[in-house]
PDB file of N, CA and C in Angstrom:
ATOM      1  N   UNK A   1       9.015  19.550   9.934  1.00  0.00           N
ATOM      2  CA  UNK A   1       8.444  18.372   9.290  1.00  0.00           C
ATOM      3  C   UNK A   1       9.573  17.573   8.641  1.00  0.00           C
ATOM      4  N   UNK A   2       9.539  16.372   8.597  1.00  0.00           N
ATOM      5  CA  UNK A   2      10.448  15.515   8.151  1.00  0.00           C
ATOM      6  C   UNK A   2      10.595  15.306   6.478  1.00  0.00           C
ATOM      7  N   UNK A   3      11.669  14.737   5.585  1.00  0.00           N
ATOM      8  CA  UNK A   3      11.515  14.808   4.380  1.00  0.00           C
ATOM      9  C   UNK A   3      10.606  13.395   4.186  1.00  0.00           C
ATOM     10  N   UNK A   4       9.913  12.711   4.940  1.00  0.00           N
ATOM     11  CA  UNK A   4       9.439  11.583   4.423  1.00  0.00           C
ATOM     12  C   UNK A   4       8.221  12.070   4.870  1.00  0.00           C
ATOM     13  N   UNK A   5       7.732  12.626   5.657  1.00  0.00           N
ATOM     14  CA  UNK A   5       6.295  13.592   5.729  1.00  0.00           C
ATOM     15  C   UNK A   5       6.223  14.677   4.610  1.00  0.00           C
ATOM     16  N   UNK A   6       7.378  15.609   4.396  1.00  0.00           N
ATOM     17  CA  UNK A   6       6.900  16.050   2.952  1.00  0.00           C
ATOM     18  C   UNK A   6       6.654  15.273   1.567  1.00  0.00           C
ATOM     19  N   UNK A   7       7.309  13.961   1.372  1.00  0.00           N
ATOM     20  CA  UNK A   7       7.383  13.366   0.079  1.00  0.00           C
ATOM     21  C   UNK A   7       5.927  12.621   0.323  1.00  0.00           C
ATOM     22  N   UNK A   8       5.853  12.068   1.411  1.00  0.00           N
ATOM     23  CA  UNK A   8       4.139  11.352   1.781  1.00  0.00           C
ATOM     24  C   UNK A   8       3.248  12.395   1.217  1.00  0.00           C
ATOM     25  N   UNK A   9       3.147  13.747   1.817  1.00  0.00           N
ATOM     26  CA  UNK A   9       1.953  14.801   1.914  1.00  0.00           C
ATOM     27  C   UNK A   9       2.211  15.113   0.340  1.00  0.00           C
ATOM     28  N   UNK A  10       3.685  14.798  -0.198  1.00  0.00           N
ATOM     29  CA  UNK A  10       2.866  15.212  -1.840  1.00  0.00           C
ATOM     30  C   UNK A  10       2.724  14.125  -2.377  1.00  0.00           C
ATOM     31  N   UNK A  11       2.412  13.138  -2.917  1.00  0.00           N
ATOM     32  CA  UNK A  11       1.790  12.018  -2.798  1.00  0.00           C
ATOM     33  C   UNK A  11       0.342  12.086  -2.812  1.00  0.00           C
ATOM     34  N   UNK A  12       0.015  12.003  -1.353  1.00  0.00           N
ATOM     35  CA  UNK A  12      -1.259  12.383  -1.254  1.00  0.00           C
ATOM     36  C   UNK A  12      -2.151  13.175  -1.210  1.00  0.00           C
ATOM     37  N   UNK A  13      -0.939  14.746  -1.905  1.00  0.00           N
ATOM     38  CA  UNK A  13      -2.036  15.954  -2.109  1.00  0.00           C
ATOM     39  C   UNK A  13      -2.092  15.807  -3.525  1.00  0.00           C
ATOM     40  N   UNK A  14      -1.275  15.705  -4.378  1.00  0.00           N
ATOM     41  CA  UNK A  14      -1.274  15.756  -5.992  1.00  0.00           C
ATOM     42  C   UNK A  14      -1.123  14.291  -6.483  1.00  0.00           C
ATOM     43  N   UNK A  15      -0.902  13.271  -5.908  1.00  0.00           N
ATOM     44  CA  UNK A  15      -0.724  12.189  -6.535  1.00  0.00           C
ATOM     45  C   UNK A  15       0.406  12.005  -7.340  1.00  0.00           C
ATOM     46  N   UNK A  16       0.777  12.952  -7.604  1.00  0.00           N
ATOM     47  CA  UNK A  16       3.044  12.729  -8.543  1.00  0.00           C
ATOM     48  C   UNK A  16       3.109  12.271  -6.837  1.00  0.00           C
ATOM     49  N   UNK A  17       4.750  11.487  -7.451  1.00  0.00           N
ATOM     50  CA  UNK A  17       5.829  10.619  -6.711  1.00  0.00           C
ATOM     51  C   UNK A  17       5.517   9.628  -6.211  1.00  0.00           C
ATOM     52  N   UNK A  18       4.747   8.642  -6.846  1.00  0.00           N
ATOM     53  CA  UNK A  18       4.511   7.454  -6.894  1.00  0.00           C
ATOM     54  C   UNK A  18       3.326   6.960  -7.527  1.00  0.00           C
ATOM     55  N   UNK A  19       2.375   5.800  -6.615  1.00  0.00           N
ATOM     56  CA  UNK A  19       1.483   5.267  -7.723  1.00  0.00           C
ATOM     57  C   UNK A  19       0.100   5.427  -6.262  1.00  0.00           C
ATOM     58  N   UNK A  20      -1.013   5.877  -6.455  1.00  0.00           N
ATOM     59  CA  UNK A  20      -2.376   5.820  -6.295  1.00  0.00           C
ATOM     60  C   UNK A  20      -3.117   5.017  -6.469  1.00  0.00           C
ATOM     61  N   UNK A  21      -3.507   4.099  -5.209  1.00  0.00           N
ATOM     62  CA  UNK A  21      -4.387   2.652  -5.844  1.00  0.00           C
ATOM     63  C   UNK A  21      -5.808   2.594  -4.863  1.00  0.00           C
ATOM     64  N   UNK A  22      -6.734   2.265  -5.750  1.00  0.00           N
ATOM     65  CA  UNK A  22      -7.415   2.463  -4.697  1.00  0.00           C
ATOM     66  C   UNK A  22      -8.396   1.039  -4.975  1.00  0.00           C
ATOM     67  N   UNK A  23      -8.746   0.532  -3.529  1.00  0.00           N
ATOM     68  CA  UNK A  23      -9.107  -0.925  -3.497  1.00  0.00           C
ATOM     69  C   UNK A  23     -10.794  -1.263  -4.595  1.00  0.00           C
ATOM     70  N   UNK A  24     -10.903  -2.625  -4.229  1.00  0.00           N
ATOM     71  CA  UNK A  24     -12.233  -2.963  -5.166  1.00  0.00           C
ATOM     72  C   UNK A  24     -13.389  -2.307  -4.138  1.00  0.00           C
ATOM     73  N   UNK A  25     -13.564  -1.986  -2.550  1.00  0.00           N
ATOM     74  CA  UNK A  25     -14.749  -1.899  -1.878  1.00  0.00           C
ATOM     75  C   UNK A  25     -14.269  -0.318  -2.100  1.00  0.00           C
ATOM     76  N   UNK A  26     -13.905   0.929  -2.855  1.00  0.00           N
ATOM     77  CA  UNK A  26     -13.561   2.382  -3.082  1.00  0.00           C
ATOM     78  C   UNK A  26     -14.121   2.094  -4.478  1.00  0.00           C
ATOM     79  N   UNK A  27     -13.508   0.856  -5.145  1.00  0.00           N
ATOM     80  CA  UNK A  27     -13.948   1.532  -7.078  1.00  0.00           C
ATOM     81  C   UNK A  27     -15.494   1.070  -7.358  1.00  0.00           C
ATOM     82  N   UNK A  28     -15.869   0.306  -5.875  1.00  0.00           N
ATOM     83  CA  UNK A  28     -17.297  -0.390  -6.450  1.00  0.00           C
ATOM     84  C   UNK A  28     -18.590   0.896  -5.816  1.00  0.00           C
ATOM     85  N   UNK A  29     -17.908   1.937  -5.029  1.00  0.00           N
ATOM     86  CA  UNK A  29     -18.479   3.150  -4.801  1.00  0.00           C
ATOM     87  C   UNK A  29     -19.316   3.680  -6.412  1.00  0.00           C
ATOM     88  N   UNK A  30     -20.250   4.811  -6.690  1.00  0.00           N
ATOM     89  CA  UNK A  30     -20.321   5.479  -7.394  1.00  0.00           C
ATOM     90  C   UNK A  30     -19.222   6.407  -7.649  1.00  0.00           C
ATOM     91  N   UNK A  31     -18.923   7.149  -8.822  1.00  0.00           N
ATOM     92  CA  UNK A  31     -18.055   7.670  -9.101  1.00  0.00           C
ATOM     93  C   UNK A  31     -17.289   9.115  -8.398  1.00  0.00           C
ATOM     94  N   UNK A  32     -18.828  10.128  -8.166  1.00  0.00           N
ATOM     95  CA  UNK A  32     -19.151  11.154  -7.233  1.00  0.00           C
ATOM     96  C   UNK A  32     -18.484  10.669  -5.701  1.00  0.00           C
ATOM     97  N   UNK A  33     -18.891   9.522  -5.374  1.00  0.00           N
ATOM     98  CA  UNK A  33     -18.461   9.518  -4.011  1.00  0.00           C
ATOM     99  C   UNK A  33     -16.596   8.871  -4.296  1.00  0.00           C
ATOM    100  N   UNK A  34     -16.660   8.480  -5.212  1.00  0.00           N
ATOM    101  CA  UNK A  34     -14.826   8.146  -5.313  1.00  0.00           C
ATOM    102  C   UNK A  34     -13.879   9.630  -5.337  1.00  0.00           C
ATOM    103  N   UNK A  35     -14.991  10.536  -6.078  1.00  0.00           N
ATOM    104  CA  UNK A  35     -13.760  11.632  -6.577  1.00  0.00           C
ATOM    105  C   UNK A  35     -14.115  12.468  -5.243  1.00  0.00           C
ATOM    106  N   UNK A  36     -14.897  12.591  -4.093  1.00  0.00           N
ATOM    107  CA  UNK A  36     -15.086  12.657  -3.252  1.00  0.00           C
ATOM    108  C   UNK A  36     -14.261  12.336  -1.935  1.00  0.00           C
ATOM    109  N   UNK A  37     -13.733  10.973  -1.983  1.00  0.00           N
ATOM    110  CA  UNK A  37     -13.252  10.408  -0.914  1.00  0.00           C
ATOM    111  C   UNK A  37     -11.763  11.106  -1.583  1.00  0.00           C
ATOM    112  N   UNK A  38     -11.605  10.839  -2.660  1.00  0.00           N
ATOM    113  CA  UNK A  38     -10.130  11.094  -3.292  1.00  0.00           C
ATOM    114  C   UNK A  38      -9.959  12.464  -2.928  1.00  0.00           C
ATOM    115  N   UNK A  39     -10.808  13.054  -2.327  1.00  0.00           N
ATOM    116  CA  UNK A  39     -10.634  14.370  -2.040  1.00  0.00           C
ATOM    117  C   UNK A  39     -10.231  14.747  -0.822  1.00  0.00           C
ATOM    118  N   UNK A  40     -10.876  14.153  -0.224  1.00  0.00           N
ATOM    119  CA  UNK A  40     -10.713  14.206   1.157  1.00  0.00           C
ATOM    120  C   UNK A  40      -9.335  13.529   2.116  1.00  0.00           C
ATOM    121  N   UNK A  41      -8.871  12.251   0.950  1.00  0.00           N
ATOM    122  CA  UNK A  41      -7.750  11.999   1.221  1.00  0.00           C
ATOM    123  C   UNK A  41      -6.650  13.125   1.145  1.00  0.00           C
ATOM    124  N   UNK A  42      -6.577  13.746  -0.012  1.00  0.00           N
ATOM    125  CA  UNK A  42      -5.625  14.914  -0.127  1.00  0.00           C
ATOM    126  C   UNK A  42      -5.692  15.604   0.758  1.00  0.00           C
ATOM    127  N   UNK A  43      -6.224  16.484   1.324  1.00  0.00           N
ATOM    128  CA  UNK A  43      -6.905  17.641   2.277  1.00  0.00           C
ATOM    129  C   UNK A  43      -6.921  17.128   3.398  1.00  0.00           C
ATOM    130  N   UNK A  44      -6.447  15.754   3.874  1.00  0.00           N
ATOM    131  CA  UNK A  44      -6.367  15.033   4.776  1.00  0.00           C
ATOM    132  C   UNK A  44      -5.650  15.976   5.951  1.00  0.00           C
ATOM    133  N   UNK A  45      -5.488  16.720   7.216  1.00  0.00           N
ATOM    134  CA  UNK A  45      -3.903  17.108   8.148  1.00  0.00           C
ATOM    135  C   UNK A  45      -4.405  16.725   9.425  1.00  0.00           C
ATOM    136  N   UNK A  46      -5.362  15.866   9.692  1.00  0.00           N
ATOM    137  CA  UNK A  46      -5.395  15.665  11.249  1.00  0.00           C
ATOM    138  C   UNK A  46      -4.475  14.390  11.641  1.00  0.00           C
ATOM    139  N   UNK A  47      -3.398  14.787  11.665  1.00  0.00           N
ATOM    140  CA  UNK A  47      -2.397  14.245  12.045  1.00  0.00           C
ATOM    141  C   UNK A  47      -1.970  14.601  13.268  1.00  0.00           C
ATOM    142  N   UNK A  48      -1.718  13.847  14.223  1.00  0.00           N
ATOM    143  CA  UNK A  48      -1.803  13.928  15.917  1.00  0.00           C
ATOM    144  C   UNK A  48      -0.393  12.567  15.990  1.00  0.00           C
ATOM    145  N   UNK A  49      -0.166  13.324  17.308  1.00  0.00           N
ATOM    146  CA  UNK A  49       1.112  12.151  17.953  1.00  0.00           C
ATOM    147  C   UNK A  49       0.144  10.806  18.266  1.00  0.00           C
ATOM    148  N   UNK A  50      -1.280  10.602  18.198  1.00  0.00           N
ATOM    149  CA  UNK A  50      -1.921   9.028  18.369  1.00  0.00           C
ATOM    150  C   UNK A  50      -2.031   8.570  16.713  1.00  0.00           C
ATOM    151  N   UNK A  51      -2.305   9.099  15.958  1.00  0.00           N
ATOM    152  CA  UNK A  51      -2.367   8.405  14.776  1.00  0.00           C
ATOM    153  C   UNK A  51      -1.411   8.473  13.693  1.00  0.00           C
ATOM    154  N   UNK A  52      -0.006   9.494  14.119  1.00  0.00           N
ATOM    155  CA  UNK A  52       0.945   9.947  13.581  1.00  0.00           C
ATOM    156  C   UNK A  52       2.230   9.682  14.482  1.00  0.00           C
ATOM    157  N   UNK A  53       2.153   8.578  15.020  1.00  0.00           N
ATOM    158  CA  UNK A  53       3.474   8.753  16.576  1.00  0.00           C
ATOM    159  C   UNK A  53       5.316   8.759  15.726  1.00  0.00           C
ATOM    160  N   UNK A  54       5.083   8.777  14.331  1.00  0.00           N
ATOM    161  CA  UNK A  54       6.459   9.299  14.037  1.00  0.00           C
ATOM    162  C   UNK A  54       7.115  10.160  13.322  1.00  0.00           C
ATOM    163  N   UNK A  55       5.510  10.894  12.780  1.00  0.00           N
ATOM    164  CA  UNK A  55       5.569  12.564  12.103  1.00  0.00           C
ATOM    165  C   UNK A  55       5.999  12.155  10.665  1.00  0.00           C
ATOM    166  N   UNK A  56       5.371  10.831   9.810  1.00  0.00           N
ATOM    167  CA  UNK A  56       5.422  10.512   8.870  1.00  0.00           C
ATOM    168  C   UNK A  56       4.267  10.649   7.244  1.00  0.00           C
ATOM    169  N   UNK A  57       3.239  11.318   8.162  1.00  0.00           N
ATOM    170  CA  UNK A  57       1.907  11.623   7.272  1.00  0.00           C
ATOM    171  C   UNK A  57       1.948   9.844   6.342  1.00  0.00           C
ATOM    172  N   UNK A  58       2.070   9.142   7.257  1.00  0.00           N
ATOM    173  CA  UNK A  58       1.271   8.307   6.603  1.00  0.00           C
ATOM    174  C   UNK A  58       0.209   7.136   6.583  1.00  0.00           C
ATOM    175  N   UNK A  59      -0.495   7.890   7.170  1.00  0.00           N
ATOM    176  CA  UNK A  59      -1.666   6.995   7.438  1.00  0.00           C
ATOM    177  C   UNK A  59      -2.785   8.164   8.180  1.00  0.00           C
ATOM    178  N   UNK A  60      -4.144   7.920   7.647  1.00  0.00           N
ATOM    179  CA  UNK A  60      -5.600   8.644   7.588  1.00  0.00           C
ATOM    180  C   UNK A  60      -6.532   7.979   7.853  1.00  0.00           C
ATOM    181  N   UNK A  61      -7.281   8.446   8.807  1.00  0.00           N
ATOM    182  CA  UNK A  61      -8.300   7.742   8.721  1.00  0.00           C
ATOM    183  C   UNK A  61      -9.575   8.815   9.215  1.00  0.00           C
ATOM    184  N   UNK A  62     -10.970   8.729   8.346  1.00  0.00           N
ATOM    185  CA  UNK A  62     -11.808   9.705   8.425  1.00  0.00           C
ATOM    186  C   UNK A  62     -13.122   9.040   8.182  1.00  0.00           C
ATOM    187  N   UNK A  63     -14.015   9.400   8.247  1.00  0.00           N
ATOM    188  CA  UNK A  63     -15.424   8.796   8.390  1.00  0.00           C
ATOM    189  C   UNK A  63     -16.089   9.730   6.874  1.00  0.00           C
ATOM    190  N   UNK A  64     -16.822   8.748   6.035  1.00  0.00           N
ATOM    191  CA  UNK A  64     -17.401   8.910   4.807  1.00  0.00           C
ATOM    192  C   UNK A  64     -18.951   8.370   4.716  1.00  0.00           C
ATOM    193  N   UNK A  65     -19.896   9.506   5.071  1.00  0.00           N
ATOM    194  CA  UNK A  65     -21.211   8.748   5.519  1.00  0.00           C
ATOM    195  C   UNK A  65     -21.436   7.887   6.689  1.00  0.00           C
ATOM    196  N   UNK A  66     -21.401   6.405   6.101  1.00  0.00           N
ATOM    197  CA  UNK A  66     -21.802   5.706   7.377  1.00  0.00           C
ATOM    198  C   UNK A  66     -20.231   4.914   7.395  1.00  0.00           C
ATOM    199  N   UNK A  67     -19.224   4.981   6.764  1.00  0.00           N
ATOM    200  CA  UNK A  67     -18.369   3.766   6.384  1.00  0.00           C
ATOM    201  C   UNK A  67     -17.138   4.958   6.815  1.00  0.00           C
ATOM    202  N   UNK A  68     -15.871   4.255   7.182  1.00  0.00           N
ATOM    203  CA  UNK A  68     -14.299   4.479   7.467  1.00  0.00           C
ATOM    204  C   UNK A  68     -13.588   4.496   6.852  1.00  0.00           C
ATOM    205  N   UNK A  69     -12.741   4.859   5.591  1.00  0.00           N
ATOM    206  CA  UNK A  69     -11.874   5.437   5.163  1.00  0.00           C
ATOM    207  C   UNK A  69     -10.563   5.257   5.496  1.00  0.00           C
ATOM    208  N   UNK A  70      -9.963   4.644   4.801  1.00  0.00           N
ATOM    209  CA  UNK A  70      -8.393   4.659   4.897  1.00  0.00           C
ATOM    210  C   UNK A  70      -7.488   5.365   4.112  1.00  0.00           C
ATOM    211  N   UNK A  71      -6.283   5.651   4.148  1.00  0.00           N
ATOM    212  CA  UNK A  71      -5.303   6.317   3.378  1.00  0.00           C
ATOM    213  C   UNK A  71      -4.057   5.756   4.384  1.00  0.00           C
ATOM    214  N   UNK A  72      -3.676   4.916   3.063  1.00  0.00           N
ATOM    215  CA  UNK A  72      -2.133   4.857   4.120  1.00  0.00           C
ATOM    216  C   UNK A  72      -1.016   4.483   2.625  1.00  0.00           C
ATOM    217  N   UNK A  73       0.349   5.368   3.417  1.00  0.00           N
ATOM    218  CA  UNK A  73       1.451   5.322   2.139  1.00  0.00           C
ATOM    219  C   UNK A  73       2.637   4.191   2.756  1.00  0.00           C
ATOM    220  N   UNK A  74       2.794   3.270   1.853  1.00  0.00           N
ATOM    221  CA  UNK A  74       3.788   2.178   2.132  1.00  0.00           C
ATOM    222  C   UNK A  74       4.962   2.610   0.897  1.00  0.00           C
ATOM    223  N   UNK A  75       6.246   2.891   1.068  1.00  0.00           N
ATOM    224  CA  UNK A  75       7.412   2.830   1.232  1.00  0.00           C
ATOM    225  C   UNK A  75       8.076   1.648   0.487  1.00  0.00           C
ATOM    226  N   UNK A  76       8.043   1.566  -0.942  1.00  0.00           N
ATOM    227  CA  UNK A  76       8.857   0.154  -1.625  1.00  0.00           C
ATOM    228  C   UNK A  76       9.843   0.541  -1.891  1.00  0.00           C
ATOM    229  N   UNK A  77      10.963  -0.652  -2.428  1.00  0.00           N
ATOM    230  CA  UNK A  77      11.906  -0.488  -3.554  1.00  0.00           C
ATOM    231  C   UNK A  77      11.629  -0.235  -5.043  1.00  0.00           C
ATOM    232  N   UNK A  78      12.039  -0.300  -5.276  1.00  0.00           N
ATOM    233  CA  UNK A  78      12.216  -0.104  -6.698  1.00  0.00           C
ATOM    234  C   UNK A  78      11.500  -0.848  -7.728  1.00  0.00           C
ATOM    235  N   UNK A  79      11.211  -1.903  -7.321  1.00  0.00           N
ATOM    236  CA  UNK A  79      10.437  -3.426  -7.674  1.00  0.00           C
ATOM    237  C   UNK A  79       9.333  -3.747  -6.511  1.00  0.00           C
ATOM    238  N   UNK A  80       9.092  -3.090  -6.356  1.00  0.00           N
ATOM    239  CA  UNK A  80       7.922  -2.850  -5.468  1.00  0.00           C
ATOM    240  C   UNK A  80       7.883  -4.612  -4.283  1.00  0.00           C
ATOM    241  N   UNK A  81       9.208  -4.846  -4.079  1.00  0.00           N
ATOM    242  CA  UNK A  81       8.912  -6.353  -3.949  1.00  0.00           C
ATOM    243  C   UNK A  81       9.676  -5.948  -2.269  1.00  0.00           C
ATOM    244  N   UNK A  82      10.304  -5.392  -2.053  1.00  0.00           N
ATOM    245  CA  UNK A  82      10.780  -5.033  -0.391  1.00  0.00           C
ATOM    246  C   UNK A  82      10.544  -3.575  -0.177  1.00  0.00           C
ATOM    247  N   UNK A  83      10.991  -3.355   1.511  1.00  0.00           N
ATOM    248  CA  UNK A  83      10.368  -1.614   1.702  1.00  0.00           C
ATOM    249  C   UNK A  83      11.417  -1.272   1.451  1.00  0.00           C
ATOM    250  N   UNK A  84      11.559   0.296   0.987  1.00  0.00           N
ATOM    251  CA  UNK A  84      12.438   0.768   0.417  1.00  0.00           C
ATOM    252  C   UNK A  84      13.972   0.667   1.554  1.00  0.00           C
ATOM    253  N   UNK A  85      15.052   0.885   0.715  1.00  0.00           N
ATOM    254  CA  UNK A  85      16.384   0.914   2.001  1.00  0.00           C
ATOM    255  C   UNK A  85      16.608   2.187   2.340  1.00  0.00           C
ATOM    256  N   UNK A  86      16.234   3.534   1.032  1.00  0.00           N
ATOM    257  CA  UNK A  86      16.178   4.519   1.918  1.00  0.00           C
ATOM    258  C   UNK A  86      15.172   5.443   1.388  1.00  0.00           C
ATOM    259  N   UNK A  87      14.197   5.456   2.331  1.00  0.00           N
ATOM    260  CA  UNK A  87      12.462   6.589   2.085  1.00  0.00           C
ATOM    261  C   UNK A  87      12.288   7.858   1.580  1.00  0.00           C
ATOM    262  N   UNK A  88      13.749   7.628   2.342  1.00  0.00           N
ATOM    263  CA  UNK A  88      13.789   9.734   1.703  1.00  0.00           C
ATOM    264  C   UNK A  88      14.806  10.283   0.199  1.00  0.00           C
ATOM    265  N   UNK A  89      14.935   8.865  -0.592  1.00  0.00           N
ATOM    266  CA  UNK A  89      15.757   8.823  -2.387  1.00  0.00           C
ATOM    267  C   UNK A  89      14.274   8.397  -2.593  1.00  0.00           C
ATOM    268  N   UNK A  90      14.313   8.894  -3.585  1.00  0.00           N
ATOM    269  CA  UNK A  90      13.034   8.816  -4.812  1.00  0.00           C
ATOM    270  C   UNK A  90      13.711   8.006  -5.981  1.00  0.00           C
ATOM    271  N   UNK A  91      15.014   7.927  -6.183  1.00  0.00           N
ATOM    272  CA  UNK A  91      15.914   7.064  -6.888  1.00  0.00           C
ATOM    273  C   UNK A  91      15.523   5.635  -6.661  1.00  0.00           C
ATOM    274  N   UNK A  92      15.559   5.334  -5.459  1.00  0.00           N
ATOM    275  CA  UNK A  92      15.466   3.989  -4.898  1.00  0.00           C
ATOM    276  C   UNK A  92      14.022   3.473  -3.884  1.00  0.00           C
ATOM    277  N   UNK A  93      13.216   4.537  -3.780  1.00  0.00           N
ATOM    278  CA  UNK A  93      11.909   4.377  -3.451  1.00  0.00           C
ATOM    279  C   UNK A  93      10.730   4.618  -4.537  1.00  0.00           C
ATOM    280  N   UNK A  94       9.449   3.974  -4.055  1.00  0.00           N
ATOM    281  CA  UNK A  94       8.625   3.497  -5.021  1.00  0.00           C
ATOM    282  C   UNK A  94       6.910   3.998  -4.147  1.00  0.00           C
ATOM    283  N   UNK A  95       7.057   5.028  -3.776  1.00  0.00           N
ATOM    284  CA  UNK A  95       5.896   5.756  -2.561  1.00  0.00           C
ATOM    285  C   UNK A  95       4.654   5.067  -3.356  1.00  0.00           C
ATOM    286  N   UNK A  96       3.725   4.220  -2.233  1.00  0.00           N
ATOM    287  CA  UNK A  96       2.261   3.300  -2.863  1.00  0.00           C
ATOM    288  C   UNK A  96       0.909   4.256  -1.936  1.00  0.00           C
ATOM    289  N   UNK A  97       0.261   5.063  -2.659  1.00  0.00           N
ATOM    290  CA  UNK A  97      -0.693   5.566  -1.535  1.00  0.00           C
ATOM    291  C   UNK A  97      -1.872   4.392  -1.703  1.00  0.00           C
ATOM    292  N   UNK A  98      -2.676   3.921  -0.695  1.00  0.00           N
ATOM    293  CA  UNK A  98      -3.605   3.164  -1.043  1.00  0.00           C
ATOM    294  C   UNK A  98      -5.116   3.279  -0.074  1.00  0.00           C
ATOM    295  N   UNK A  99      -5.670   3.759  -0.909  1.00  0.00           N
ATOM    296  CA  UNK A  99      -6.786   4.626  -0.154  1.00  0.00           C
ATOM    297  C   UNK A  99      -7.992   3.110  -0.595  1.00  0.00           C
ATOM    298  N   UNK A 100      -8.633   2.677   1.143  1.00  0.00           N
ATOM    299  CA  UNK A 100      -9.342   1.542   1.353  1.00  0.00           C
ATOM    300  C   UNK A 100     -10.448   1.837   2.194  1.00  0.00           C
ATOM    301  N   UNK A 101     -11.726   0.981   1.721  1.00  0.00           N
ATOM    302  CA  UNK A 101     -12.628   1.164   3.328  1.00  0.00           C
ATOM    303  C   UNK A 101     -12.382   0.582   4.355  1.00  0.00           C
ATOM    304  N   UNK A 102     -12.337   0.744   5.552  1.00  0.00           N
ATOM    305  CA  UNK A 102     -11.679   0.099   6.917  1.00  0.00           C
ATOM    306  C   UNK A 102     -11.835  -1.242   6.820  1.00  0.00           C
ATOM    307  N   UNK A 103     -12.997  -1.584   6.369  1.00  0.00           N
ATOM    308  CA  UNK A 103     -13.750  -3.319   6.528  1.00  0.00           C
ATOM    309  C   UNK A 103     -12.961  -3.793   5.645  1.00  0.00           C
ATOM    310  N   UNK A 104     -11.984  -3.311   5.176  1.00  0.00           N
ATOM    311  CA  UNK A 104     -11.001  -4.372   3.674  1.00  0.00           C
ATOM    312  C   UNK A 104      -9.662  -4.448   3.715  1.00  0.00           C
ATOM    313  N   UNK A 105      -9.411  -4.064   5.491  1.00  0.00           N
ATOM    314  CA  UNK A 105      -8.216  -4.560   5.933  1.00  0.00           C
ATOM    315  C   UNK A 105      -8.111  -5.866   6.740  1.00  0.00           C
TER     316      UNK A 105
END
């Protein structure tokens, strides 16, 4: 496994090493089904060479009732204003997990 698939997968199993955001169509859920989905993001590993083609754990996608589920980790600087220059310093990267319903991309 790569060091930017391990720093992703902790991220999105414990939430340390960066910041956890989760959109307005996730916080306008009931609460049960947020700490729910937030769950399922963590526990997330069906990661395959079609939805994983560079062994980066970052990006999920899973079905929640009737609705689609996102989880995907974007890679900043420091200032969250460009992608990071290098993914695998935690010095100079700024890991964003951002867990969305499909319809709010």
């Amino acid at each position: 496994m790569s060091t930017i698939a391990e720093l992703n997968d902790t991220i999105r199993r414990t939430g340390s090493g960066g910041t956890v955001v989760v959109t307005s169509g996730i916080a306008a859920l009931p609460e049960e089904a947020q700490g729910r989905i937030l769950v399922l993001v963590a526990t997330f590993d069906a990661f395959t060479e079609n939805n994983d083609p560079y062994g980066e754990h970052a990006f999920g996608s899973f079905d929640f009732g009737e609705q689609t589920i996102f989880g995907k980790i974007d890679r900043y600087d420091r200032y969250l204003s460009h992608a990071s220059p290098h993914p695998t310093n935690s010095v100079v990267t700024t890991r964003v997990l951002t867990v969305m319903l499909a319809e709010e991309c």
